[in-house]
Structure formats: C-alpha cells, structure tokens
PDB file of N, CA and C in Angstrom:
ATOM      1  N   UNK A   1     139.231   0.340 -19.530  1.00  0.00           N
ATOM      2  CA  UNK A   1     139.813   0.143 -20.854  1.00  0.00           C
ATOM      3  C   UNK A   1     139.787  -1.344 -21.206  1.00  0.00           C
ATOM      4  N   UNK A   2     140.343  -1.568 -22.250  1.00  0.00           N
ATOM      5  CA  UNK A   2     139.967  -2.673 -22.839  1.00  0.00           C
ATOM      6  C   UNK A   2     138.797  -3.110 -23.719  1.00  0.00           C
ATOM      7  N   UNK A   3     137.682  -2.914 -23.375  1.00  0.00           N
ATOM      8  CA  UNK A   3     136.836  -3.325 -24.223  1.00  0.00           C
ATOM      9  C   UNK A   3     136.287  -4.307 -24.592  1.00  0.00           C
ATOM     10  N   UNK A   4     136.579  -4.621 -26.598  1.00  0.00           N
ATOM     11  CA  UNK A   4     136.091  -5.910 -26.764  1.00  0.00           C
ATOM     12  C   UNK A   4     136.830  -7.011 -26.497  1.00  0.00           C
ATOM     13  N   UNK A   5     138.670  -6.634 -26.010  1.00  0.00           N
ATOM     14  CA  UNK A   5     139.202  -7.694 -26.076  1.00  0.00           C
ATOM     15  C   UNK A   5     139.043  -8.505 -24.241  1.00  0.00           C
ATOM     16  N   UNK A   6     138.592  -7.199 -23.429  1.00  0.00           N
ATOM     17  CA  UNK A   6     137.741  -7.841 -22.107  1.00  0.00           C
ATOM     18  C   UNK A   6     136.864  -8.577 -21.945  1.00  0.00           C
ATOM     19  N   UNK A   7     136.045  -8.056 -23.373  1.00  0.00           N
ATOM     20  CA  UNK A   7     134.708  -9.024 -22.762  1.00  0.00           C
ATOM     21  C   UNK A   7     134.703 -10.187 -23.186  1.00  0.00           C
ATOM     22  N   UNK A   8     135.940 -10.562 -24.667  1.00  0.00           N
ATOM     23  CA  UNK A   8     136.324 -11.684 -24.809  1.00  0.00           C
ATOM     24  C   UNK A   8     136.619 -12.705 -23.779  1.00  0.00           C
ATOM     25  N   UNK A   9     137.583 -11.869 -23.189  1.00  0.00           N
ATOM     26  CA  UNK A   9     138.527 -13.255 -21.972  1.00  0.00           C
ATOM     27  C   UNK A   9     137.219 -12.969 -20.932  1.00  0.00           C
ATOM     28  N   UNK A  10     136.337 -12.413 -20.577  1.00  0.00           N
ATOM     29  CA  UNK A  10     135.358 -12.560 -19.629  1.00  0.00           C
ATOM     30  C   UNK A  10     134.618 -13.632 -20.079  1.00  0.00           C
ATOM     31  N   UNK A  11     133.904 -13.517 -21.038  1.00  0.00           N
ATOM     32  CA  UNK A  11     133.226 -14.512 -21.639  1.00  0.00           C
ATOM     33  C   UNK A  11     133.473 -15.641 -22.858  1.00  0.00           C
ATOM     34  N   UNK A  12     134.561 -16.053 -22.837  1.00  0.00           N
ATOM     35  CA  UNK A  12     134.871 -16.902 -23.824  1.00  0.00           C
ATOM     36  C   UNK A  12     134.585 -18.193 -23.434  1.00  0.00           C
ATOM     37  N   UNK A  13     134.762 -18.822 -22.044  1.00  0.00           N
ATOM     38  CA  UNK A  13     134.926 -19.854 -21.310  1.00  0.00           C
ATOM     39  C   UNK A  13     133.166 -20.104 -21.329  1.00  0.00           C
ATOM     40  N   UNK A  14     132.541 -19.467 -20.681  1.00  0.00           N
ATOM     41  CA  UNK A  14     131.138 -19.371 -20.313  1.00  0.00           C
ATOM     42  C   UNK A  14     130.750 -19.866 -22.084  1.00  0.00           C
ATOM     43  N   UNK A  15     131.320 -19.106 -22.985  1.00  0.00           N
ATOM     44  CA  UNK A  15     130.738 -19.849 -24.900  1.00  0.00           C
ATOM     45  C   UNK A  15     131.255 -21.148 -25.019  1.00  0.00           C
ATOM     46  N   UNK A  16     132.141 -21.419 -24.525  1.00  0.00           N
ATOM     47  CA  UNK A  16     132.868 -22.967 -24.564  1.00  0.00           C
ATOM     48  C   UNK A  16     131.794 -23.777 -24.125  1.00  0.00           C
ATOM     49  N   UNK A  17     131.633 -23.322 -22.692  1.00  0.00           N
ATOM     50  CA  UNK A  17     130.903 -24.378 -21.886  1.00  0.00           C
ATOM     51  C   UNK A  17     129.298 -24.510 -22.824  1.00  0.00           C
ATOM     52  N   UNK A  18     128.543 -23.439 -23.428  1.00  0.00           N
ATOM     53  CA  UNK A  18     127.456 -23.324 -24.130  1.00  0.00           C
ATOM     54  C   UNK A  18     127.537 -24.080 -25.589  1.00  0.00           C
ATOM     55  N   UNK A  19     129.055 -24.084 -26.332  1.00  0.00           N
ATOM     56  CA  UNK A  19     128.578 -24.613 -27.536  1.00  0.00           C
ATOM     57  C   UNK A  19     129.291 -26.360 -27.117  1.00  0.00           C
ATOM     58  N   UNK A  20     129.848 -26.053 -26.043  1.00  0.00           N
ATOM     59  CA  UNK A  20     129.941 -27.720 -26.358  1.00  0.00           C
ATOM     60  C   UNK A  20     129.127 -28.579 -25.716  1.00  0.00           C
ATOM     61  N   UNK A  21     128.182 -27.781 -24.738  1.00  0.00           N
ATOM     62  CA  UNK A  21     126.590 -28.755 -24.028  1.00  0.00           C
ATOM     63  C   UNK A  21     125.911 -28.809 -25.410  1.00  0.00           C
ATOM     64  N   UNK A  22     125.819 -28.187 -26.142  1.00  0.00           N
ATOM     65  CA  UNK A  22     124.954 -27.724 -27.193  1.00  0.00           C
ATOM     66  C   UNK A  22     125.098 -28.860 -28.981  1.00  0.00           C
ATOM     67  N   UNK A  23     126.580 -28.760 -28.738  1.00  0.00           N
ATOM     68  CA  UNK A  23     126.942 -29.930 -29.737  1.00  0.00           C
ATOM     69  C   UNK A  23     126.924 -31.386 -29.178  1.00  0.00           C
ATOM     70  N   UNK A  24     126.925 -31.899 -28.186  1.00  0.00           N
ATOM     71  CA  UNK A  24     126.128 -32.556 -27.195  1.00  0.00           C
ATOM     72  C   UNK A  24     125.145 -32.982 -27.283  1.00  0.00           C
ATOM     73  N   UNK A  25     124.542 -32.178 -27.550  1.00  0.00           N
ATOM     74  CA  UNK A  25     122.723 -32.127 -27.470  1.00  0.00           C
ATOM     75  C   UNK A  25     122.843 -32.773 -28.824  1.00  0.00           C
ATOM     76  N   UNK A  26     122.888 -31.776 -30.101  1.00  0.00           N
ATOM     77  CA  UNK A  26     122.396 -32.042 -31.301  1.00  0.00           C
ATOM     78  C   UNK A  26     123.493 -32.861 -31.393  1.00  0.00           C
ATOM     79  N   UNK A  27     124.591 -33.418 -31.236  1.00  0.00           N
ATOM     80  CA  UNK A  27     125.383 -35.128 -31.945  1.00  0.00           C
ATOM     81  C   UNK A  27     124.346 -35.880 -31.612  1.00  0.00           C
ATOM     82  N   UNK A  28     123.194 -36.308 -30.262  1.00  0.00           N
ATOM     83  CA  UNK A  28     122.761 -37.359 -30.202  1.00  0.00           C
ATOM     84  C   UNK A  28     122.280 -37.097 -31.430  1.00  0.00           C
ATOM     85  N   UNK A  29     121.555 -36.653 -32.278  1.00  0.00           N
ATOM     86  CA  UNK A  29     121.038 -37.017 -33.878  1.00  0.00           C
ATOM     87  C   UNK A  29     121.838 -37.088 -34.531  1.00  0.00           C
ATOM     88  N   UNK A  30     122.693 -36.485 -34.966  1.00  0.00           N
ATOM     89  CA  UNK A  30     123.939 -35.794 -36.457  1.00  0.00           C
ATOM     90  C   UNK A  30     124.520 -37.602 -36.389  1.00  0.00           C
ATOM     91  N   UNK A  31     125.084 -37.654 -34.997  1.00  0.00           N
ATOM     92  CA  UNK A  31     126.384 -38.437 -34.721  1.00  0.00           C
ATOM     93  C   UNK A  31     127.513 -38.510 -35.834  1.00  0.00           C
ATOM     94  N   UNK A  32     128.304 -37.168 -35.405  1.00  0.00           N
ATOM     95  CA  UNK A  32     129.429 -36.719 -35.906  1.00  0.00           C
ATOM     96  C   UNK A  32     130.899 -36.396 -35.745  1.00  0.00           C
ATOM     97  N   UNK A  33     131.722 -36.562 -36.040  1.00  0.00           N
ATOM     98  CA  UNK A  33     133.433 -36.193 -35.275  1.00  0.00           C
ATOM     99  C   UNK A  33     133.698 -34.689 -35.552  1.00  0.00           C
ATOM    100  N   UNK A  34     134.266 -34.274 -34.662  1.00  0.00           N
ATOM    101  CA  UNK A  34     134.607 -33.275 -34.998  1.00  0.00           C
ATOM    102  C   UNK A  34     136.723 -32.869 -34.816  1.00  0.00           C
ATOM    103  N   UNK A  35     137.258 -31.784 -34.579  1.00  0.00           N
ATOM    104  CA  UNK A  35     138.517 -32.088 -34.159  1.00  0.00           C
ATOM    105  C   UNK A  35     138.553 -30.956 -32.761  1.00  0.00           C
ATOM    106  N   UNK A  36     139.285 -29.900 -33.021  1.00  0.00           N
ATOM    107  CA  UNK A  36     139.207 -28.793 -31.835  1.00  0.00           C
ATOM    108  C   UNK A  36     138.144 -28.029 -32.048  1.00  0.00           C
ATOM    109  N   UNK A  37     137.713 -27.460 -30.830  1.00  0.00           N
ATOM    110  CA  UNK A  37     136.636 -26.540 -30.853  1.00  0.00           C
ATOM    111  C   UNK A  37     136.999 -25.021 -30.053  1.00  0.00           C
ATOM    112  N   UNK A  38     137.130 -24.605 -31.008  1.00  0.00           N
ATOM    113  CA  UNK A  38     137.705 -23.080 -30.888  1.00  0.00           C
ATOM    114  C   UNK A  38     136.503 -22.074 -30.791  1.00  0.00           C
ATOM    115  N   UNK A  39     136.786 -20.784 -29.291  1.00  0.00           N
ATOM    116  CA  UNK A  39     135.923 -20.043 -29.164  1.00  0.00           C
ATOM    117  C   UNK A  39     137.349 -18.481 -29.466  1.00  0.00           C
ATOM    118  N   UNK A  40     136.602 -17.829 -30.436  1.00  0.00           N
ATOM    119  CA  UNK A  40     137.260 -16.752 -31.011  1.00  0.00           C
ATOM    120  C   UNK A  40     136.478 -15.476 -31.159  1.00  0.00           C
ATOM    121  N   UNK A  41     137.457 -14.466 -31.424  1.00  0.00           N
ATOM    122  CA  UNK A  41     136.926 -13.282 -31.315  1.00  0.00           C
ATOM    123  C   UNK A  41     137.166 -12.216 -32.347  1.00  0.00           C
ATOM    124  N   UNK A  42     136.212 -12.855 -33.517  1.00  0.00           N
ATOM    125  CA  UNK A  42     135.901 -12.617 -34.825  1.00  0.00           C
ATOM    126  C   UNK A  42     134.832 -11.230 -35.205  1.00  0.00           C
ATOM    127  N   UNK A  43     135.176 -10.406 -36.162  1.00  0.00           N
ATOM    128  CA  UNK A  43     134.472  -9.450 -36.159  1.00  0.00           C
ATOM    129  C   UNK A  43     133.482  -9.585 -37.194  1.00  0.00           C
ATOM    130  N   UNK A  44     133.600 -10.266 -37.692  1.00  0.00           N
ATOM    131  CA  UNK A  44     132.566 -11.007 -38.883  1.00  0.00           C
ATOM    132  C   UNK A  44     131.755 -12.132 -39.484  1.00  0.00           C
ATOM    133  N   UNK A  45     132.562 -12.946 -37.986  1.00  0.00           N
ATOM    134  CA  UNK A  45     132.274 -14.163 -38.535  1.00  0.00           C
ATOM    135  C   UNK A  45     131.387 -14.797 -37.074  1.00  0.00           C
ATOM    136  N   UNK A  46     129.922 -15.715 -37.411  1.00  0.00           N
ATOM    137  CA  UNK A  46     129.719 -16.281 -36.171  1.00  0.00           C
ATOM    138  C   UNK A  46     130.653 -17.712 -36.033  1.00  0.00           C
ATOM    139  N   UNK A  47     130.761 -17.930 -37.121  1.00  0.00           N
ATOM    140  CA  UNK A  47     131.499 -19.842 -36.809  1.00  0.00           C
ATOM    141  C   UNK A  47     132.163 -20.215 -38.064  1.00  0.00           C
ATOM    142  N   UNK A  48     132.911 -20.978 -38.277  1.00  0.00           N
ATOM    143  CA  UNK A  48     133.512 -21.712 -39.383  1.00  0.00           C
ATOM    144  C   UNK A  48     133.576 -23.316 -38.806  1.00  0.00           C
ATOM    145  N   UNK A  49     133.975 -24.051 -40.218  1.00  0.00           N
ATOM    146  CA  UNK A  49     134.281 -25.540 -40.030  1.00  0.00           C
ATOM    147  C   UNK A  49     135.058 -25.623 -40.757  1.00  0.00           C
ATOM    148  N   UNK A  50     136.576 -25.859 -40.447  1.00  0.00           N
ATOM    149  CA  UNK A  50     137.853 -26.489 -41.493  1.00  0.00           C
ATOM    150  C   UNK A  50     137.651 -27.639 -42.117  1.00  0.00           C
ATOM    151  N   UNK A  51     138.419 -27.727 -43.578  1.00  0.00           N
ATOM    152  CA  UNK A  51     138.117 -29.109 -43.806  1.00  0.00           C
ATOM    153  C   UNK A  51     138.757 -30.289 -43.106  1.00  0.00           C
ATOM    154  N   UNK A  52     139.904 -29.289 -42.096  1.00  0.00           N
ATOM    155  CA  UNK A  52     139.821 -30.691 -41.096  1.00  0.00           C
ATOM    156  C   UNK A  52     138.929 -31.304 -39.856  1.00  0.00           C
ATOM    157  N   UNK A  53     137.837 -30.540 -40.173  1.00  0.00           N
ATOM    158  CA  UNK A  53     137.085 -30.983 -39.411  1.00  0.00           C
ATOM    159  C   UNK A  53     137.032 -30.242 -37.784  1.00  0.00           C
ATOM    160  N   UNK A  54     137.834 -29.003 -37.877  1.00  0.00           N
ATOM    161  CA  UNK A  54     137.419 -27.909 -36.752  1.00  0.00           C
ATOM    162  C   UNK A  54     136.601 -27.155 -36.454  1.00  0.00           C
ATOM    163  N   UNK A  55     135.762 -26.969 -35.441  1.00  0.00           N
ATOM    164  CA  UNK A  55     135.274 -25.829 -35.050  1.00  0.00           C
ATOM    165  C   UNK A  55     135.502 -24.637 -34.507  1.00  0.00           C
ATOM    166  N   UNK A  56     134.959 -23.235 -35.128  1.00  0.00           N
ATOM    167  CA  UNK A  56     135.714 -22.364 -34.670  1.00  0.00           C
ATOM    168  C   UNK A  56     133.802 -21.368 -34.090  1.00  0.00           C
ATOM    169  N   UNK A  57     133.733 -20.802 -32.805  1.00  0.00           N
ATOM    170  CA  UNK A  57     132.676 -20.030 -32.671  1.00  0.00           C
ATOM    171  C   UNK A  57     132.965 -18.943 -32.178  1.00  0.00           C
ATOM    172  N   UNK A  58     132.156 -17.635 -32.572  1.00  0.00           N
ATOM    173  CA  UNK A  58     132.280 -16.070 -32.338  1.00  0.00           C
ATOM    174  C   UNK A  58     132.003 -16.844 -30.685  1.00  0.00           C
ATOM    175  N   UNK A  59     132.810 -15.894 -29.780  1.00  0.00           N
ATOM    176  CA  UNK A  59     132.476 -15.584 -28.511  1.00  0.00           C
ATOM    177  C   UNK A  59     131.142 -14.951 -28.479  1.00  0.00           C
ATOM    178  N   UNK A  60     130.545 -14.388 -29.188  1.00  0.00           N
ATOM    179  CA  UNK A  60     129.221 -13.642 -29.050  1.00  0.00           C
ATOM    180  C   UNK A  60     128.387 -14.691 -29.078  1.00  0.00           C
ATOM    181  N   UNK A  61     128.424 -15.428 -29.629  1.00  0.00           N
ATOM    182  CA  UNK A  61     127.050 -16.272 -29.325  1.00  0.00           C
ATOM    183  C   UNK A  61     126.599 -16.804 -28.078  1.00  0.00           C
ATOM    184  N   UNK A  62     127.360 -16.337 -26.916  1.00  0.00           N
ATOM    185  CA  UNK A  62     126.281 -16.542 -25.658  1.00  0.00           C
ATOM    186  C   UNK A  62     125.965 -15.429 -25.308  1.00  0.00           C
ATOM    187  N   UNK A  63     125.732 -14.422 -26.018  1.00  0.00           N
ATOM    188  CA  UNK A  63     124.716 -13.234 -25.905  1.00  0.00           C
ATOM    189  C   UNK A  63     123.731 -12.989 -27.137  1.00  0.00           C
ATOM    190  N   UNK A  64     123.353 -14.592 -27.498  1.00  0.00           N
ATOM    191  CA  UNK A  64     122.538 -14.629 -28.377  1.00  0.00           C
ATOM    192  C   UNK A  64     121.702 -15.310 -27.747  1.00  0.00           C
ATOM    193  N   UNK A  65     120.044 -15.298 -28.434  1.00  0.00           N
ATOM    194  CA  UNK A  65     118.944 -16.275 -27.571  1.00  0.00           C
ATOM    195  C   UNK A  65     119.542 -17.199 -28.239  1.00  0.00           C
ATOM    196  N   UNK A  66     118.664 -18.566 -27.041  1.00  0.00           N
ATOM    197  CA  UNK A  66     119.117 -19.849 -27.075  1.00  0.00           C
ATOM    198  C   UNK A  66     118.576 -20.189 -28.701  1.00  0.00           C
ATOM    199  N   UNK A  67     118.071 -19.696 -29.273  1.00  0.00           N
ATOM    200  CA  UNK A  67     117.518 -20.166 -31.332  1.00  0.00           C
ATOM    201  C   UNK A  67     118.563 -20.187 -31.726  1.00  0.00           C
ATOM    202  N   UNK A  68     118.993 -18.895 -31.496  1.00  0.00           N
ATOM    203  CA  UNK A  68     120.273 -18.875 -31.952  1.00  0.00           C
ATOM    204  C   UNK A  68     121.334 -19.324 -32.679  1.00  0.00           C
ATOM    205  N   UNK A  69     121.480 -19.321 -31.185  1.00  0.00           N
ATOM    206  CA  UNK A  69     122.704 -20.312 -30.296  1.00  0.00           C
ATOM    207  C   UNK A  69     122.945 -21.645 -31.065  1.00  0.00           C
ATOM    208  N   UNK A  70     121.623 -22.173 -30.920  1.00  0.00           N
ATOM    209  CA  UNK A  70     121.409 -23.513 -31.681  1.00  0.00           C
ATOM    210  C   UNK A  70     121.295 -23.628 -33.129  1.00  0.00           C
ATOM    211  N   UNK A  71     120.867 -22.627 -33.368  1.00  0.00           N
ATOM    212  CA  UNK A  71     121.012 -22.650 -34.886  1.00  0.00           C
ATOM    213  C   UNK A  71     122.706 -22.272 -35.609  1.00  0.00           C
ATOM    214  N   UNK A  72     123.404 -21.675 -34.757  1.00  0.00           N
ATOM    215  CA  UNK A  72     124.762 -21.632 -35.366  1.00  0.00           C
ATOM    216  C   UNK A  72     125.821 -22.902 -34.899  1.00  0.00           C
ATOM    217  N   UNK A  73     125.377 -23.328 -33.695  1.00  0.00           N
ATOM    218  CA  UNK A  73     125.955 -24.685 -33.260  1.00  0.00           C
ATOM    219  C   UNK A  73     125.454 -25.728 -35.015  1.00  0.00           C
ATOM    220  N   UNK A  74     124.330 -25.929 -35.095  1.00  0.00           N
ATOM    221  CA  UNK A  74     123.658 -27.220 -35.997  1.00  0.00           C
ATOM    222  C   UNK A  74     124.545 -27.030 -37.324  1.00  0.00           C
ATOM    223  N   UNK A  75     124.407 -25.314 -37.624  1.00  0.00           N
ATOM    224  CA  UNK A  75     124.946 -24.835 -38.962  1.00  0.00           C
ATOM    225  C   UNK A  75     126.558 -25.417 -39.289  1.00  0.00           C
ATOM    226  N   UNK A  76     127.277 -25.160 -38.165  1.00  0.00           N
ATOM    227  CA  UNK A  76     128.412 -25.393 -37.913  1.00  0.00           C
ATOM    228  C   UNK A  76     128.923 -27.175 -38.219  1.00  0.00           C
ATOM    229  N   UNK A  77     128.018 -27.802 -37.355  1.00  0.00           N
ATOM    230  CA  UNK A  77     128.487 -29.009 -37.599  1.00  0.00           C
ATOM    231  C   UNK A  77     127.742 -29.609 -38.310  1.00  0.00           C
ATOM    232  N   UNK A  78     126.698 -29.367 -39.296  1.00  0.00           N
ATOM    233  CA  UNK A  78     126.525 -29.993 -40.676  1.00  0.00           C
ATOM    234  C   UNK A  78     127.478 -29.811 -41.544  1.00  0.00           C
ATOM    235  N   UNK A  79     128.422 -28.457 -41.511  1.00  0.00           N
ATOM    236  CA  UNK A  79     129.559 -28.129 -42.246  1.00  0.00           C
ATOM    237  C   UNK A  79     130.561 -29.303 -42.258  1.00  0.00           C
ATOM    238  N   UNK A  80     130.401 -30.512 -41.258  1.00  0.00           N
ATOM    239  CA  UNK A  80     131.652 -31.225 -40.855  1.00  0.00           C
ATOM    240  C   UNK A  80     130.929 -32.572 -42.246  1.00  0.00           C
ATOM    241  N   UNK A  81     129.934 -32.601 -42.665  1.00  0.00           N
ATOM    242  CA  UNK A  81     128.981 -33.489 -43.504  1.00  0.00           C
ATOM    243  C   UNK A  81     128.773 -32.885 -45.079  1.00  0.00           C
ATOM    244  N   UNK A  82     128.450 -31.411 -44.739  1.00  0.00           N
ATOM    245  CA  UNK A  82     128.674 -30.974 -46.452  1.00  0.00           C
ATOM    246  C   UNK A  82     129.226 -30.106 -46.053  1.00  0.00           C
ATOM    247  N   UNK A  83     130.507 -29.325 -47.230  1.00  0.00           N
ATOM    248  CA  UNK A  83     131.259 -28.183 -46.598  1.00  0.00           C
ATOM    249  C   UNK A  83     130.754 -27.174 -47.562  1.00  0.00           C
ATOM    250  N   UNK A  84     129.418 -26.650 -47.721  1.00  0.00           N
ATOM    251  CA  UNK A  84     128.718 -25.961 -49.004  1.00  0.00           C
ATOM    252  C   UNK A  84     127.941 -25.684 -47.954  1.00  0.00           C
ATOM    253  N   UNK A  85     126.995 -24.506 -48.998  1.00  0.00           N
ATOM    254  CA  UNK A  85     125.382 -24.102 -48.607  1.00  0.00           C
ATOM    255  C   UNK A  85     124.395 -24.719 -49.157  1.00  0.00           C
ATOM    256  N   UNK A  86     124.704 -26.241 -50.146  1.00  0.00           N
ATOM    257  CA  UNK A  86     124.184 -27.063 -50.366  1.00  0.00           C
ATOM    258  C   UNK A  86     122.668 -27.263 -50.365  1.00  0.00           C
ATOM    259  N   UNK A  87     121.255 -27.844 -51.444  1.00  0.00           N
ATOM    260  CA  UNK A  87     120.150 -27.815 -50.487  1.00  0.00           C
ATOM    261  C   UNK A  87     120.443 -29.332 -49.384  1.00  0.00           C
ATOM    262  N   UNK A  88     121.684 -30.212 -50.186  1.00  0.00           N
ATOM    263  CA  UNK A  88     121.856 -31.214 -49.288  1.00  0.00           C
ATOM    264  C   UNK A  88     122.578 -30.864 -47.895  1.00  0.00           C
ATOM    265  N   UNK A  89     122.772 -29.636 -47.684  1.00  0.00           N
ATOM    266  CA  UNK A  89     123.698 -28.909 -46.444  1.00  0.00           C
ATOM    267  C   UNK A  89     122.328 -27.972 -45.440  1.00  0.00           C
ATOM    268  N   UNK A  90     121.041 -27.504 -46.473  1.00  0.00           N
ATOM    269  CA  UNK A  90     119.886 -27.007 -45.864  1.00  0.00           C
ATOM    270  C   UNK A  90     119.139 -27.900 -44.961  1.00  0.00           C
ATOM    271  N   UNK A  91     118.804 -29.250 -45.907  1.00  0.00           N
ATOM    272  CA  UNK A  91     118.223 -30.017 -45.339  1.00  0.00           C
ATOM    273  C   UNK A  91     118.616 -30.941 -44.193  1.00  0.00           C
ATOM    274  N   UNK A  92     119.769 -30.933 -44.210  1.00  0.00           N
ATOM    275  CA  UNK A  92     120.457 -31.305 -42.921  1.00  0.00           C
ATOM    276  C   UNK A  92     120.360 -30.601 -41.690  1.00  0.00           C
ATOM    277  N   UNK A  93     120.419 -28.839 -41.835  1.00  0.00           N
ATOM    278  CA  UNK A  93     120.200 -28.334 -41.058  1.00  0.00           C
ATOM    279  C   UNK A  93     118.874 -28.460 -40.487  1.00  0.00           C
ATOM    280  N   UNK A  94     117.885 -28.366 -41.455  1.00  0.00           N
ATOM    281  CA  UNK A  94     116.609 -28.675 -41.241  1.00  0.00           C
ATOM    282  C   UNK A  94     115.762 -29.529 -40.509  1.00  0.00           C
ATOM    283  N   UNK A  95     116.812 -30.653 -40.116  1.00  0.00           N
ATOM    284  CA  UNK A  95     116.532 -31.894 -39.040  1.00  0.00           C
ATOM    285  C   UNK A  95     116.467 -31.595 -37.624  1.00  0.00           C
ATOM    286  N   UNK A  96     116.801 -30.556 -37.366  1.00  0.00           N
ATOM    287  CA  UNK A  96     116.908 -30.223 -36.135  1.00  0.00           C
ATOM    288  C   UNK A  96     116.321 -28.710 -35.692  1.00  0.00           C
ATOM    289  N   UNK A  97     116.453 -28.180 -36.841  1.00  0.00           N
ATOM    290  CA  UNK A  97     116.642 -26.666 -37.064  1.00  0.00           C
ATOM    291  C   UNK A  97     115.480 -26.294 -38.266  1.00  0.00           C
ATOM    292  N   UNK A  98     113.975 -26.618 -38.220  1.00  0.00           N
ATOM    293  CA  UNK A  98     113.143 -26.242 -39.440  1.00  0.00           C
ATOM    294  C   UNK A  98     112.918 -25.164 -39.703  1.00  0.00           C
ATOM    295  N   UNK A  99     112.933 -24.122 -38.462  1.00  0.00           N
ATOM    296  CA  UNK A  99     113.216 -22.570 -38.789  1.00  0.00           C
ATOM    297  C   UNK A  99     114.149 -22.098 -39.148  1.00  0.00           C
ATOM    298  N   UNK A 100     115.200 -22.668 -39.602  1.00  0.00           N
ATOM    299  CA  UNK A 100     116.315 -22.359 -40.246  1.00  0.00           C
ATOM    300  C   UNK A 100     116.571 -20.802 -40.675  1.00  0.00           C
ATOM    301  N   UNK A 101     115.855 -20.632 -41.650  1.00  0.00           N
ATOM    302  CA  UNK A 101     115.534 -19.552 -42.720  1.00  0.00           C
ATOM    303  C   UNK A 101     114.970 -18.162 -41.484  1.00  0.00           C
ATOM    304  N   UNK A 102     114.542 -18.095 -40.942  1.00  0.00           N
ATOM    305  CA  UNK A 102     114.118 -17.544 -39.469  1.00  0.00           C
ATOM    306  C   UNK A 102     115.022 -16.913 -39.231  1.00  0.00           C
ATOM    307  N   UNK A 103     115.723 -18.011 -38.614  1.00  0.00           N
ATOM    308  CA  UNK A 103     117.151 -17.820 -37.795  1.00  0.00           C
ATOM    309  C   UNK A 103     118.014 -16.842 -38.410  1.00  0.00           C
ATOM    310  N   UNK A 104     118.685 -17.607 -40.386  1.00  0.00           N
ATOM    311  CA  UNK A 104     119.479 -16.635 -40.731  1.00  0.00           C
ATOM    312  C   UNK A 104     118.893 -15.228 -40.721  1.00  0.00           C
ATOM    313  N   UNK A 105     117.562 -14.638 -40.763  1.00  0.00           N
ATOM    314  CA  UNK A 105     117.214 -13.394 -40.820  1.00  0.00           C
ATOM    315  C   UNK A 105     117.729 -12.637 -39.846  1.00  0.00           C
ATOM    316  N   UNK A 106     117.008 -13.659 -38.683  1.00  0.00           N
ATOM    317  CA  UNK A 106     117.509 -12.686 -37.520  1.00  0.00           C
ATOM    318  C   UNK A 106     118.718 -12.331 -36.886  1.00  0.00           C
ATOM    319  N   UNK A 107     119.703 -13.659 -37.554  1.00  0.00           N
ATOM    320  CA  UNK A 107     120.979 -13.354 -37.022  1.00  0.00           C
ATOM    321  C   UNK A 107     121.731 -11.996 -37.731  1.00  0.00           C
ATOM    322  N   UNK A 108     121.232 -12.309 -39.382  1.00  0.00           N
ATOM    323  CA  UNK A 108     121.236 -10.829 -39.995  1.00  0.00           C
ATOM    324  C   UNK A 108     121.174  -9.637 -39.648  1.00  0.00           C
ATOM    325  N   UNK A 109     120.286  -9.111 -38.962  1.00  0.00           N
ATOM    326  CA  UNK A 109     119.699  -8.161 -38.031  1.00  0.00           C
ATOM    327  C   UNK A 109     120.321  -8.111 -36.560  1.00  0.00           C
ATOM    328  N   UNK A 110     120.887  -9.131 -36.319  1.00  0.00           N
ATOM    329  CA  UNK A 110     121.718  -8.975 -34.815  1.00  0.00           C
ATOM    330  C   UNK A 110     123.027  -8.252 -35.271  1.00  0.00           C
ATOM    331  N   UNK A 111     123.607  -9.080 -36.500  1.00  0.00           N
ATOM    332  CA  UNK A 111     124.877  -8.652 -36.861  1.00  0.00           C
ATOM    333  C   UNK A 111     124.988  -6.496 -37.296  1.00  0.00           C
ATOM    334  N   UNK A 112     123.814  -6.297 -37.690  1.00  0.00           N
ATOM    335  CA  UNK A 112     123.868  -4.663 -38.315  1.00  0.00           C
ATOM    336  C   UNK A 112     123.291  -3.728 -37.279  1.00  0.00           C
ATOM    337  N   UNK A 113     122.933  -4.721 -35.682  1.00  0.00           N
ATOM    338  CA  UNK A 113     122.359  -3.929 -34.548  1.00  0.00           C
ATOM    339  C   UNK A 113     123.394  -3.476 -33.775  1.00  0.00           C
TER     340      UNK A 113
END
C-alpha cells in the first residue's frame, strides 16, 4: 500500500540530488540566484518558479531521460530572469536548450502516458 505517496519519499532525495547537480551545471552559463529548492509531489505540474525566486520540481523528473530532465531544470530557472513564456523567456531557454520545442512535445506525451 501506499503508492504514489511511497514512491515519493523513495525517490524524492535521489530528484534533489539530480536537479541540483543539474542547476549546477547550467548556472555555470545563466549565473543566477535562486532561493529554496523544493522537490514535490504534484499531479500536474513538472516545476514552478515563485516570484521570490523559488524552485519547486515534480519528483518525477528523475524518471525522465536526462533531455528532459534538463530541459525542465533550464525552463525553471530562466523563470527566475523572465517570469512569462516570453520570446525573451524562449530564447533564453534556447541557450542551452535549442531543442526546446522537442522537449515540450515530448514532455506532453509523457504527461498523457
């Protein structure tokens, strides 16, 4: 028993450790602040960015490929630079992330699988 709220506390720590090597990675370019970085267990959502400058990520994304992964990490913390879908919020993503447009498809298709 238990379920999804098991596989949460199984794997929440293991998403911590993944999105914060990962924001890591992509700050050496962005070079950005952020505040807490929250791993949650959202039924709709892969990530948010407060306007205070928080991160919040679905626990699922370390059962996503590493494109992913990276593409909702980048998405996330360009949010901390424009808080829109902006093309000045695209092209940001785009620095790191040129398949961008890719990505949202497929994450599309992960989410209705």
């Amino acid at each position: 028993m238990g379920g999804p709220r098991r596989d949460y506390l199984r794997d929440k720590e293991g998403a911590r450790d993944l999105v914060m090597e990962r924001l890591a990675h992509f700050n050496q370019h962005y070079n950005l602040k952020w505040g807490r970085v929250a791993i949650r267990n959202q039924r709709s959502r892969w990530g948010s960015c407060s306007k205070q400058g928080n991160l919040n990520f679905n626990y699922r994304i370390a059962h996503l490929p590493p494109h992913l992964q990276d593409y909702l990490v980048v998405h996330e913390m360009c949010h901390l630079r424009e808080h829109n879908h902006s093309r000045a919020f695209w092209s940001l993503v785009a620095e790191t992330i040129p398949s961008y447009a890719t990505c949202r498809r497929e994450l599309r298709k992960a989410v209705r699988s």
